[in-house]
N, C-alpha and C. Protein backbone atom coordinates (compact mmCIF):
# COMPACT_ATOMS: atom_id res chain seq x y z
N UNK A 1 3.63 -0.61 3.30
CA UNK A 1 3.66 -0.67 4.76
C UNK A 1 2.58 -1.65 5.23
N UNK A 2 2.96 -2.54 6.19
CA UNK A 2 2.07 -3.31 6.16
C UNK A 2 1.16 -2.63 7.85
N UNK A 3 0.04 -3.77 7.93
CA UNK A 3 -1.11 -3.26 9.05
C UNK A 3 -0.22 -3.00 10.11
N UNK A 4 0.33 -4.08 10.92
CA UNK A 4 0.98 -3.85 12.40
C UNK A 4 1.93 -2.23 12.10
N UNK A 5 2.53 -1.92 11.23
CA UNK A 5 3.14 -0.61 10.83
C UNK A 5 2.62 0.86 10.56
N UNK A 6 1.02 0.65 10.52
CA UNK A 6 0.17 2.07 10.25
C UNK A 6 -0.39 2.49 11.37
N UNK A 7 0.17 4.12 11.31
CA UNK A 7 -0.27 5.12 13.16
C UNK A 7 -2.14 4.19 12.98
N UNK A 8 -2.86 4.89 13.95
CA UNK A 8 -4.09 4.43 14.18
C UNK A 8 -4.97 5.17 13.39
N UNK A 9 -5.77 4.25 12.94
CA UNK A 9 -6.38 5.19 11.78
C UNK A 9 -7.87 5.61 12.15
N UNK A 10 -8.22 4.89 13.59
CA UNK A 10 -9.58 5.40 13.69
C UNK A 10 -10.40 6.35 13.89
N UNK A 11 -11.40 6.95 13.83
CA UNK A 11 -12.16 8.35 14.06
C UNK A 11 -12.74 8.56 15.52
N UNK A 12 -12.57 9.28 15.94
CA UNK A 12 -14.05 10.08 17.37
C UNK A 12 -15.04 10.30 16.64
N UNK A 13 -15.88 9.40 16.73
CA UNK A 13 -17.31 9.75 16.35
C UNK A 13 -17.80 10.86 17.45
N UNK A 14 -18.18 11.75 17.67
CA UNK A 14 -19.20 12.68 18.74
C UNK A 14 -20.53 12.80 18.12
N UNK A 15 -21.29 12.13 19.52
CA UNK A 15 -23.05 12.58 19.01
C UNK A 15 -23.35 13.93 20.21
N UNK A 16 -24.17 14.78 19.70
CA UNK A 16 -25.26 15.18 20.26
C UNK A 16 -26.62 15.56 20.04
N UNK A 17 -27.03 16.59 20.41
CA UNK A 17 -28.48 16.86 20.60
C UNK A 17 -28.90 18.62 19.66
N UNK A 18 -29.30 18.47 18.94
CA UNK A 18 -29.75 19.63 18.09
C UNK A 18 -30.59 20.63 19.15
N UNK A 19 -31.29 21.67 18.66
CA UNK A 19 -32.27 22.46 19.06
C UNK A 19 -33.30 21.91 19.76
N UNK A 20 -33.82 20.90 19.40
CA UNK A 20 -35.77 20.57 19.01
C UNK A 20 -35.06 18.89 19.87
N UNK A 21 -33.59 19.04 20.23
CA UNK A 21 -33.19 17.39 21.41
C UNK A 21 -32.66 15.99 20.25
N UNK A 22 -33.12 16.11 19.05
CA UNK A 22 -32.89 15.16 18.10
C UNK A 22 -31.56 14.78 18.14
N UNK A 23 -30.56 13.83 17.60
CA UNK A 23 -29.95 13.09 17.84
C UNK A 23 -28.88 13.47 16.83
N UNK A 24 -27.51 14.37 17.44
CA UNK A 24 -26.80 14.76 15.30
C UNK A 24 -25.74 14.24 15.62
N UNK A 25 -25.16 14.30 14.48
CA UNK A 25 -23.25 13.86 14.35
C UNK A 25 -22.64 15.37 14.40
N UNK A 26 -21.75 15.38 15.64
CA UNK A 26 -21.12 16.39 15.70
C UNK A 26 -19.77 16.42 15.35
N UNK A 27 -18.97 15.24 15.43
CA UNK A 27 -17.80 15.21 14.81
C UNK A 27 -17.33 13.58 14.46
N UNK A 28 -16.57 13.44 13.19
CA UNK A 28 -15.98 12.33 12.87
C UNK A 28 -14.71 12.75 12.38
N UNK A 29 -13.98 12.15 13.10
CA UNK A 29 -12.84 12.86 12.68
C UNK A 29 -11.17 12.00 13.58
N UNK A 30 -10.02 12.40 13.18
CA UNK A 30 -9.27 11.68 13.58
C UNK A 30 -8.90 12.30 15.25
N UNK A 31 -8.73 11.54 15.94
CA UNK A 31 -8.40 11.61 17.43
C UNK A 31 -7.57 13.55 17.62
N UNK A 32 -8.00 14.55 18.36
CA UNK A 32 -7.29 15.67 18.36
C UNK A 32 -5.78 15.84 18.52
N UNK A 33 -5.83 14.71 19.37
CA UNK A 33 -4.38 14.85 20.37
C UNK A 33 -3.47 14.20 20.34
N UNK A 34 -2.45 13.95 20.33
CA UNK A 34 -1.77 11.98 19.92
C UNK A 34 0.02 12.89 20.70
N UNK A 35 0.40 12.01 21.04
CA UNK A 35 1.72 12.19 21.88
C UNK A 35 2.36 11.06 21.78
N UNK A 36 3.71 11.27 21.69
CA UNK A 36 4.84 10.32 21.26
C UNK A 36 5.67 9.84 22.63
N UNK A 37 5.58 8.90 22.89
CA UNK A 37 6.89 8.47 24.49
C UNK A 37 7.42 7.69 24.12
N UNK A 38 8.88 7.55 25.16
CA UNK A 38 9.40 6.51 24.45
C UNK A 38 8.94 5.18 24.41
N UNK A 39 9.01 4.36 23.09
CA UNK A 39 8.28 2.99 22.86
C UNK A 39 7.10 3.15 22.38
N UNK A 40 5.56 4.48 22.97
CA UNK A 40 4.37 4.15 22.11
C UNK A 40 4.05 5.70 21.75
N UNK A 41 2.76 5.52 21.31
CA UNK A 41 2.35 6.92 20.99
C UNK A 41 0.61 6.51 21.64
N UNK A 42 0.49 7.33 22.10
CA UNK A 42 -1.05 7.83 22.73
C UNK A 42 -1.79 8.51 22.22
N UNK A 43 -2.93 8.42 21.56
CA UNK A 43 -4.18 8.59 21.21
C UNK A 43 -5.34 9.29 22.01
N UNK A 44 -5.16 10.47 22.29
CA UNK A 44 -6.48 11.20 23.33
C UNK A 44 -7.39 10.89 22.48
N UNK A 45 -8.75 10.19 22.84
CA UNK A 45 -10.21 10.12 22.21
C UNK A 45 -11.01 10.87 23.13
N UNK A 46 -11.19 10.93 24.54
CA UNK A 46 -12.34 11.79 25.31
C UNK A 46 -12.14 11.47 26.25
N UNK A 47 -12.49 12.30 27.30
CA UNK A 47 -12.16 12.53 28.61
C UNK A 47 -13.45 13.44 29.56
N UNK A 48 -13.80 13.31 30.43
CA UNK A 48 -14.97 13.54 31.08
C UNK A 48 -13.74 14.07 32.76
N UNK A 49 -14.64 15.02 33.68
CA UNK A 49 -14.03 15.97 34.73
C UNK A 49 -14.22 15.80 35.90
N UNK A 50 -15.71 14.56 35.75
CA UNK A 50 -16.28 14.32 37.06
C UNK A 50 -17.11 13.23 36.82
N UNK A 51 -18.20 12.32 37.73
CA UNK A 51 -18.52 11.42 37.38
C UNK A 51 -19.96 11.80 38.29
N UNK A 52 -21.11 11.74 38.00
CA UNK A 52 -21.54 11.60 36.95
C UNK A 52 -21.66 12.55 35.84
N UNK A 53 -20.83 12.30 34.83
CA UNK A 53 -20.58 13.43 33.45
C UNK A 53 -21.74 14.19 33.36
N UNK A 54 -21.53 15.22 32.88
CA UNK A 54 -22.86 16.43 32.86
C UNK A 54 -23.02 15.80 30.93
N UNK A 55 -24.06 15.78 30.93
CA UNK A 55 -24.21 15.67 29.09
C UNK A 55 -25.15 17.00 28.44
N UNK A 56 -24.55 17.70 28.01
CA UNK A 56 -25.36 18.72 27.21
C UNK A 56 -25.43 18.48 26.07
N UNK A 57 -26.37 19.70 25.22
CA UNK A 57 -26.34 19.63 23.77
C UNK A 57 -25.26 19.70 23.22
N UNK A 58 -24.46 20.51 23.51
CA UNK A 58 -22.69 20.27 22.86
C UNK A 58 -21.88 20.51 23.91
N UNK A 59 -21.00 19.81 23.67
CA UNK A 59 -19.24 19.78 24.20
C UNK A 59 -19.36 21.38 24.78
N UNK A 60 -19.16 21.99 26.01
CA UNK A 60 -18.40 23.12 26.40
C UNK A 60 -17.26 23.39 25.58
N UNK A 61 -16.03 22.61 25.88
CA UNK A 61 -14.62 22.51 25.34
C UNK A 61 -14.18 21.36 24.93
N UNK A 62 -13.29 21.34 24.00
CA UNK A 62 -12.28 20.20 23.70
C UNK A 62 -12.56 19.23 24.89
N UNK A 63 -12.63 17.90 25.36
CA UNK A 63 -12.43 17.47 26.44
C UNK A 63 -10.83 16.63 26.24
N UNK A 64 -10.26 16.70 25.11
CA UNK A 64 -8.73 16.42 25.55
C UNK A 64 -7.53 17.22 25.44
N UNK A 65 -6.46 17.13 25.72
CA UNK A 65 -5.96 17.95 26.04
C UNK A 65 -4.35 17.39 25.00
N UNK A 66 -3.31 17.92 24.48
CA UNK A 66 -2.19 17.99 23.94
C UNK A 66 -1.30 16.94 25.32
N UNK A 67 -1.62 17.96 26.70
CA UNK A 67 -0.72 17.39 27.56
C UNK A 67 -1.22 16.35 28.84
N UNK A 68 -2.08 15.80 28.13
CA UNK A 68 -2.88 14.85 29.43
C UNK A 68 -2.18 14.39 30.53
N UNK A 69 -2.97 14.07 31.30
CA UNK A 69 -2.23 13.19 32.46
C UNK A 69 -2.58 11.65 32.09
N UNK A 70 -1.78 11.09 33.37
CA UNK A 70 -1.75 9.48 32.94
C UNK A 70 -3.51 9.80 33.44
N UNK A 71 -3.80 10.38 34.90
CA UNK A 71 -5.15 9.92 35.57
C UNK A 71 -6.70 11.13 34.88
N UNK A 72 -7.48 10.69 34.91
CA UNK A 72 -8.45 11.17 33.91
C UNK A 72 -8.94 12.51 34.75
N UNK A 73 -8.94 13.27 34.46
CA UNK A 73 -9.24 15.06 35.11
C UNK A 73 -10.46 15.02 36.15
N UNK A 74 -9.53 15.73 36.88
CA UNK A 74 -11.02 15.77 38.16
C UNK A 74 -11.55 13.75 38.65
N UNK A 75 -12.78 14.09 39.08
CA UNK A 75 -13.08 12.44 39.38
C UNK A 75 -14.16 12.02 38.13
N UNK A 76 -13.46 11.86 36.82
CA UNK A 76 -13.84 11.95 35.71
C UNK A 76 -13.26 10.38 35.25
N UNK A 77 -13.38 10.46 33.36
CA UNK A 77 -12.65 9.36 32.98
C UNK A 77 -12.20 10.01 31.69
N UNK A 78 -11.07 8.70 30.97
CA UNK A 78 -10.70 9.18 30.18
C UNK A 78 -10.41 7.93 29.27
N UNK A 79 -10.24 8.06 27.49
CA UNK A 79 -10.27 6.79 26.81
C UNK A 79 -9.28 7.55 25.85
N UNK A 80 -8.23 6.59 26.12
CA UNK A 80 -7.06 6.66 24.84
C UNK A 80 -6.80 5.29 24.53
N UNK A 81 -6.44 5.20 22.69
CA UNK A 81 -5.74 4.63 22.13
C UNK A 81 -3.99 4.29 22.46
N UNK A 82 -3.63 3.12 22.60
CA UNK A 82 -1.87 3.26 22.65
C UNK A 82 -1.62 1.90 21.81
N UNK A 83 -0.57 3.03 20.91
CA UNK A 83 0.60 1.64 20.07
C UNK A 83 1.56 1.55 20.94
N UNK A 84 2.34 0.34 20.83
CA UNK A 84 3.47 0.09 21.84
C UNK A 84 4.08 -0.92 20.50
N UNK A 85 5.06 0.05 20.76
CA UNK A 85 6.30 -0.32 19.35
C UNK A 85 6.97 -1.88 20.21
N UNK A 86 6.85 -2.64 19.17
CA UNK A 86 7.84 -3.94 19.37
C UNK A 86 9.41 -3.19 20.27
N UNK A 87 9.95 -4.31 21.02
CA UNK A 87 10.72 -4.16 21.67
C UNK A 87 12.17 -3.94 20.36
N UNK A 88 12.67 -4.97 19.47
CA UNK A 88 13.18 -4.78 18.55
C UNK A 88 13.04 -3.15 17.82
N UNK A 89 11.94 -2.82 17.69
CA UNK A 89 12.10 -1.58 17.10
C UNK A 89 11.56 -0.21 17.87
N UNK A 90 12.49 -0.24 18.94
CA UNK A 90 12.51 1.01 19.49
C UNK A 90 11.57 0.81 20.91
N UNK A 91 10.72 -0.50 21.52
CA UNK A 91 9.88 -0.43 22.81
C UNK A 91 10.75 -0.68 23.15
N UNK A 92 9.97 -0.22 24.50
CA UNK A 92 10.48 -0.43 25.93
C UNK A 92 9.42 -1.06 27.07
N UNK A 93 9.71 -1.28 27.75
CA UNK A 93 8.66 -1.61 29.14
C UNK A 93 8.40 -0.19 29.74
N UNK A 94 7.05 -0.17 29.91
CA UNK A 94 6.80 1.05 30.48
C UNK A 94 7.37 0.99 32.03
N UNK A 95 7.41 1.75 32.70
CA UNK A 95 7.43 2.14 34.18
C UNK A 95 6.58 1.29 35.21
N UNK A 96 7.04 0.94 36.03
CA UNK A 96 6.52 0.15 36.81
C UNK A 96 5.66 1.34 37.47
N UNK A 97 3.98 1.05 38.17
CA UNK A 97 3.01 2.69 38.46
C UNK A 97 1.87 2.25 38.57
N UNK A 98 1.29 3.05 39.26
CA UNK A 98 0.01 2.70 40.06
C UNK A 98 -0.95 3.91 40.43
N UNK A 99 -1.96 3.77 39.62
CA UNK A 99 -3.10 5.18 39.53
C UNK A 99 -4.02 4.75 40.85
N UNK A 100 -4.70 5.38 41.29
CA UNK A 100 -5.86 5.44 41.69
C UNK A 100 -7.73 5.13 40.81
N UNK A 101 -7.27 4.11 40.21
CA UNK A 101 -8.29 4.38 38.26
C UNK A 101 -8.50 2.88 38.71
N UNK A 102 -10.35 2.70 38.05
CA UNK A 102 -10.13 1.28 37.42
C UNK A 102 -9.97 1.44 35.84
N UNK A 103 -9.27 0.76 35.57
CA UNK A 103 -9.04 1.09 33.96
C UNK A 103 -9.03 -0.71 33.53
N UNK A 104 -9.69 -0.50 32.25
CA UNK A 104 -10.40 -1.54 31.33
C UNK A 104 -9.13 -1.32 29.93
N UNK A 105 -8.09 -2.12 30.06
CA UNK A 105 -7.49 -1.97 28.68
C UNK A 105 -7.69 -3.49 28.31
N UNK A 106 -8.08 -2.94 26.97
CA UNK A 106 -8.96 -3.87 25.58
C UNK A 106 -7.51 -4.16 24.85
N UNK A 107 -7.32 -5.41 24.74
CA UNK A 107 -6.14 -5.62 23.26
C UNK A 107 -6.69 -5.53 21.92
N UNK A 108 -6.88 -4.43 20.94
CA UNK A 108 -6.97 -4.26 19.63
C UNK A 108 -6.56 -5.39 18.68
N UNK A 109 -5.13 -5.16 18.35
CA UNK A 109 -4.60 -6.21 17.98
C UNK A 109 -3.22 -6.44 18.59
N UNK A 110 -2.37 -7.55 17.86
CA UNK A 110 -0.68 -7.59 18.40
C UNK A 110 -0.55 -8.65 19.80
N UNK A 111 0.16 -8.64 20.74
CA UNK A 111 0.49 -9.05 21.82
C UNK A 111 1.00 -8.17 22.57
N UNK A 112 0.57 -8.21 24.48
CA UNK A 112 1.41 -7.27 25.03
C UNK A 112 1.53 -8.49 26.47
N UNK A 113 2.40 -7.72 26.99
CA UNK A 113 3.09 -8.70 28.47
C UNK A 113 2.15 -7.57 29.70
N UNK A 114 1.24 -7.61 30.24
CA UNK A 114 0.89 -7.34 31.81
C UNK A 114 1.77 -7.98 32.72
N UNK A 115 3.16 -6.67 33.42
CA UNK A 115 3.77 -7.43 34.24
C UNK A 115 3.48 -6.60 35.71
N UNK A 116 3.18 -7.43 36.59
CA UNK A 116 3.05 -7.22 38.35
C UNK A 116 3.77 -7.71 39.20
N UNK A 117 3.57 -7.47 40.39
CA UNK A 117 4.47 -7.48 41.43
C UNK A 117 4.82 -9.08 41.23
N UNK A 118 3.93 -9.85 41.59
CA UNK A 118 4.27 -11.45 41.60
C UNK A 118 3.96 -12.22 40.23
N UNK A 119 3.90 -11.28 38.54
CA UNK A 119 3.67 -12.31 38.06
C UNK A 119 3.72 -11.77 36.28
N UNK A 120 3.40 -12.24 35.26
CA UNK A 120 3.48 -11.89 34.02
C UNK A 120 2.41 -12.19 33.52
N UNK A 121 1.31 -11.67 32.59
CA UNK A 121 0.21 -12.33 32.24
C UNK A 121 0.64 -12.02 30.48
N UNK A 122 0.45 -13.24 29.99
CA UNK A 122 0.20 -12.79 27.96
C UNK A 122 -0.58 -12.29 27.59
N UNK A 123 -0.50 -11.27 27.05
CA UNK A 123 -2.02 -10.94 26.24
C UNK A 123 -2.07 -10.74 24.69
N UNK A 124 -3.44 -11.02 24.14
CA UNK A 124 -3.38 -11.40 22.70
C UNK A 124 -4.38 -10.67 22.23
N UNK A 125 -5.22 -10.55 20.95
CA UNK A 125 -5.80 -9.59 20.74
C UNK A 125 -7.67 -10.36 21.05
N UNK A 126 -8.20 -9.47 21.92
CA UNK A 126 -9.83 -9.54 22.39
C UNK A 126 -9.83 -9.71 24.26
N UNK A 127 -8.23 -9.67 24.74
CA UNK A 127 -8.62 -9.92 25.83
C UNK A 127 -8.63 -8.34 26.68
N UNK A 128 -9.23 -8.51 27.87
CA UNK A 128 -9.28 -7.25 28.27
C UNK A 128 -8.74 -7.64 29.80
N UNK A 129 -8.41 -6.54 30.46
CA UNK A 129 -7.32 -6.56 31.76
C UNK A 129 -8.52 -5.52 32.50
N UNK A 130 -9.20 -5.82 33.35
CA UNK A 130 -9.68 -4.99 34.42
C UNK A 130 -8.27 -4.85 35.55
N UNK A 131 -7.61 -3.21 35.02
CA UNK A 131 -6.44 -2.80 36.24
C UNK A 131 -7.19 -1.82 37.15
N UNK A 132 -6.77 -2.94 38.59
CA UNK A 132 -7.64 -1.90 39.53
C UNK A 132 -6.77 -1.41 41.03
N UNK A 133 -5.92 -0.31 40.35
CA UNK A 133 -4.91 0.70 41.41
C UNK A 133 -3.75 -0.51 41.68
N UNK A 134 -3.71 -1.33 40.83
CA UNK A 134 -2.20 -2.30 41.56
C UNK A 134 -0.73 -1.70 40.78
N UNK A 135 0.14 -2.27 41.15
CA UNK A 135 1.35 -1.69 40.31
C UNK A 135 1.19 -2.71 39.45
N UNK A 136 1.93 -1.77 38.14
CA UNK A 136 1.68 -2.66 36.99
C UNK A 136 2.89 -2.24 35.95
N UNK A 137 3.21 -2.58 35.12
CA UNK A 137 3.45 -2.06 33.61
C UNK A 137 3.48 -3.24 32.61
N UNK A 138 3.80 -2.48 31.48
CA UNK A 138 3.77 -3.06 29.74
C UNK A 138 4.61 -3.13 28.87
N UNK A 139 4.76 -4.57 28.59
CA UNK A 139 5.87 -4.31 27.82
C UNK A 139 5.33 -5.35 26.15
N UNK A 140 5.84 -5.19 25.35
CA UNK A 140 5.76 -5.77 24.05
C UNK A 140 6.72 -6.67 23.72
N UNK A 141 6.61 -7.62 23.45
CA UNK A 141 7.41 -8.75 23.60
C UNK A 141 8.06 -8.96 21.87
N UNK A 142 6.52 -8.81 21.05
CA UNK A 142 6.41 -9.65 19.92
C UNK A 142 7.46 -8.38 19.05
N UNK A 143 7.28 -8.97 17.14
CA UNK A 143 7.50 -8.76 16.52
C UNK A 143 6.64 -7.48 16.13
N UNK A 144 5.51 -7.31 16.38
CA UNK A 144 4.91 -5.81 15.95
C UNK A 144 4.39 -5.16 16.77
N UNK A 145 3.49 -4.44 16.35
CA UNK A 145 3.13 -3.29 16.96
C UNK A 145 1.75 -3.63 17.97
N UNK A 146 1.57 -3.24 19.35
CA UNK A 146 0.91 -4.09 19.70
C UNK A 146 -0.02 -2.65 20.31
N UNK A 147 -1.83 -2.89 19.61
CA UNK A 147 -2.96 -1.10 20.14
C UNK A 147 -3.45 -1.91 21.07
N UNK A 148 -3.25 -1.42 21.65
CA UNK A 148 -4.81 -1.41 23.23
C UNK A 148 -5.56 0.04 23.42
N UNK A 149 -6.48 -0.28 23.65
CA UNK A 149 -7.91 0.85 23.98
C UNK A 149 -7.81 0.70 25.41
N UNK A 150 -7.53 2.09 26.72
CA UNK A 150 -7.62 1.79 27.61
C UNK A 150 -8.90 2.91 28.12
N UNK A 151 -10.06 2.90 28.74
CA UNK A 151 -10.84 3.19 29.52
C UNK A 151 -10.45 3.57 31.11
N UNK A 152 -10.34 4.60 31.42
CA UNK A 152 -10.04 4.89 32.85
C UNK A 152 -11.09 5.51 33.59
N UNK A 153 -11.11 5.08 35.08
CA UNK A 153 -12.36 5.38 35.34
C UNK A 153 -11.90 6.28 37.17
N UNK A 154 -11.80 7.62 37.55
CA UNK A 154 -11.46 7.75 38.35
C UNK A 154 -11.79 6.83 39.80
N UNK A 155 -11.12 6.65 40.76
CA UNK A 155 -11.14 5.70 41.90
C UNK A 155 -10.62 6.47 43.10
N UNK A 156 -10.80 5.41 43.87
CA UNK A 156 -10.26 6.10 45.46
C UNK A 156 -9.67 4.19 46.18
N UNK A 157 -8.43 4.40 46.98
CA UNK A 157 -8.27 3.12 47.49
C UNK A 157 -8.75 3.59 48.97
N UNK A 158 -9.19 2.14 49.20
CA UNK A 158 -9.98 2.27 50.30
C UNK A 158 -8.97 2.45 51.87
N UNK A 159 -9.11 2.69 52.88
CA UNK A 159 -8.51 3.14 53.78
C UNK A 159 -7.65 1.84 54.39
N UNK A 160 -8.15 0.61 54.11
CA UNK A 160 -7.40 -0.78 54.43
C UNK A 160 -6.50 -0.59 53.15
N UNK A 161 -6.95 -0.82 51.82
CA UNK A 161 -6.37 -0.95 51.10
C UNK A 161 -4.38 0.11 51.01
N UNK A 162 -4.83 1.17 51.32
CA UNK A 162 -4.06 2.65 51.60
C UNK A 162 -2.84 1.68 52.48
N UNK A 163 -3.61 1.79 53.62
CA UNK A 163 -2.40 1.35 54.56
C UNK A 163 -1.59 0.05 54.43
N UNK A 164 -1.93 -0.94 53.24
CA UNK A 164 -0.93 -1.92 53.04
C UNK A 164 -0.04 -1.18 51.92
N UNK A 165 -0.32 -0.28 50.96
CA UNK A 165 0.70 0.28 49.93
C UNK A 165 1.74 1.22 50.27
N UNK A 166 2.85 1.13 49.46
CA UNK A 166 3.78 2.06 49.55
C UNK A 166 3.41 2.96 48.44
N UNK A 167 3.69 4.21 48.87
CA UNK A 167 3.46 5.31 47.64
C UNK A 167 4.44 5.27 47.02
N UNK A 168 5.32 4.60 46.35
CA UNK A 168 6.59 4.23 45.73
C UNK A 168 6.41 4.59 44.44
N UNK A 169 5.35 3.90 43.49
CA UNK A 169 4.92 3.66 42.50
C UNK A 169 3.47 4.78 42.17
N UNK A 170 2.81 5.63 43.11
CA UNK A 170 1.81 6.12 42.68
C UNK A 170 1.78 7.43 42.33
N UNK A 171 1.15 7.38 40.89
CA UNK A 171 1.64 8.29 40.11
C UNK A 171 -0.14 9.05 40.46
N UNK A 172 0.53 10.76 40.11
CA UNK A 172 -0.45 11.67 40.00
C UNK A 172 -1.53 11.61 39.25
């Protein structure tokens, strides 16, 4: 099997804080959560409820969840992994949709298409897309498998901004 063909193989590192505040490894390990849609599969790595994140000595709970939402819990954030299967083998273009998030998706490796209202952007692997609440979706053009790392960061559109959009596209 070659690279563009293997699920994601990377770990959640988690640090925290011992007894005495020192600095430990609390978990390395493969991502908890991972969900299948049609065309990719999603990768829960961590997710935060509010902003500014409370940091204790350990995790309360799991912070991801089996059934996430697209938008990161509470006015929090959230960082998943996504493969997006070549169009040939089984992608699709995601949904045209529009969060309330600034979200930072990183191209891993592969190629993916950023398509918007007026336009198509290429993307290749190191570039990163600051998406901030516009309509958007993704589609995979190429021959393989194309990971992006996306970072979401809860948001609010501003009251000008509000009144030029249609809620057509804005997802929960």
């Amino acid at each position: 099997m070659s690279q563009e063909d293997t699920a994601y193989q990377g770990r959640r590192i988690v640090t925290g804080h011992d007894a005495a505040g020192a600095s430990v490894l609390l978990a390395a390990e493969a991502p908890p959560h991972s969900r299948t849609l049609p065309g990719a599969r999603f990768y829960e790595i961590w997710g935060t409820d509010r902003s500014p994140a409370p940091i204790t000595s350990l995790p309360a709970e799991e912070p991801t969840s089996a059934r996430p939402a697209i938008h990161p819990r509470g006015g929090g954030s959230a960082i998943r992994i996504i493969d997006f299967l070549p169009a040939g083998r089984g992608g699709v273009r995601s949904p045209m949709h529009r969060t309330s998030t600034v979200d930072y998706g990183i191209v891993l490796e592969g190629e993916m298409v950023l398509i918007l209202t007026d336009s198509e952007v290429a993307l290749k692997a190191g570039d990163v897309v600051v998406q901030r609440g516009t309509d958007h979706a993704w589609e995979n053009r190429s021959d393989h498998i194309a990971r992006m790392a996306f970072v979401l960061l809860h948001g609010e559109f501003s009251e000008e901004l509000r009144a030029k959009l249609p809620d057509l596209h804005l997802m929960p």
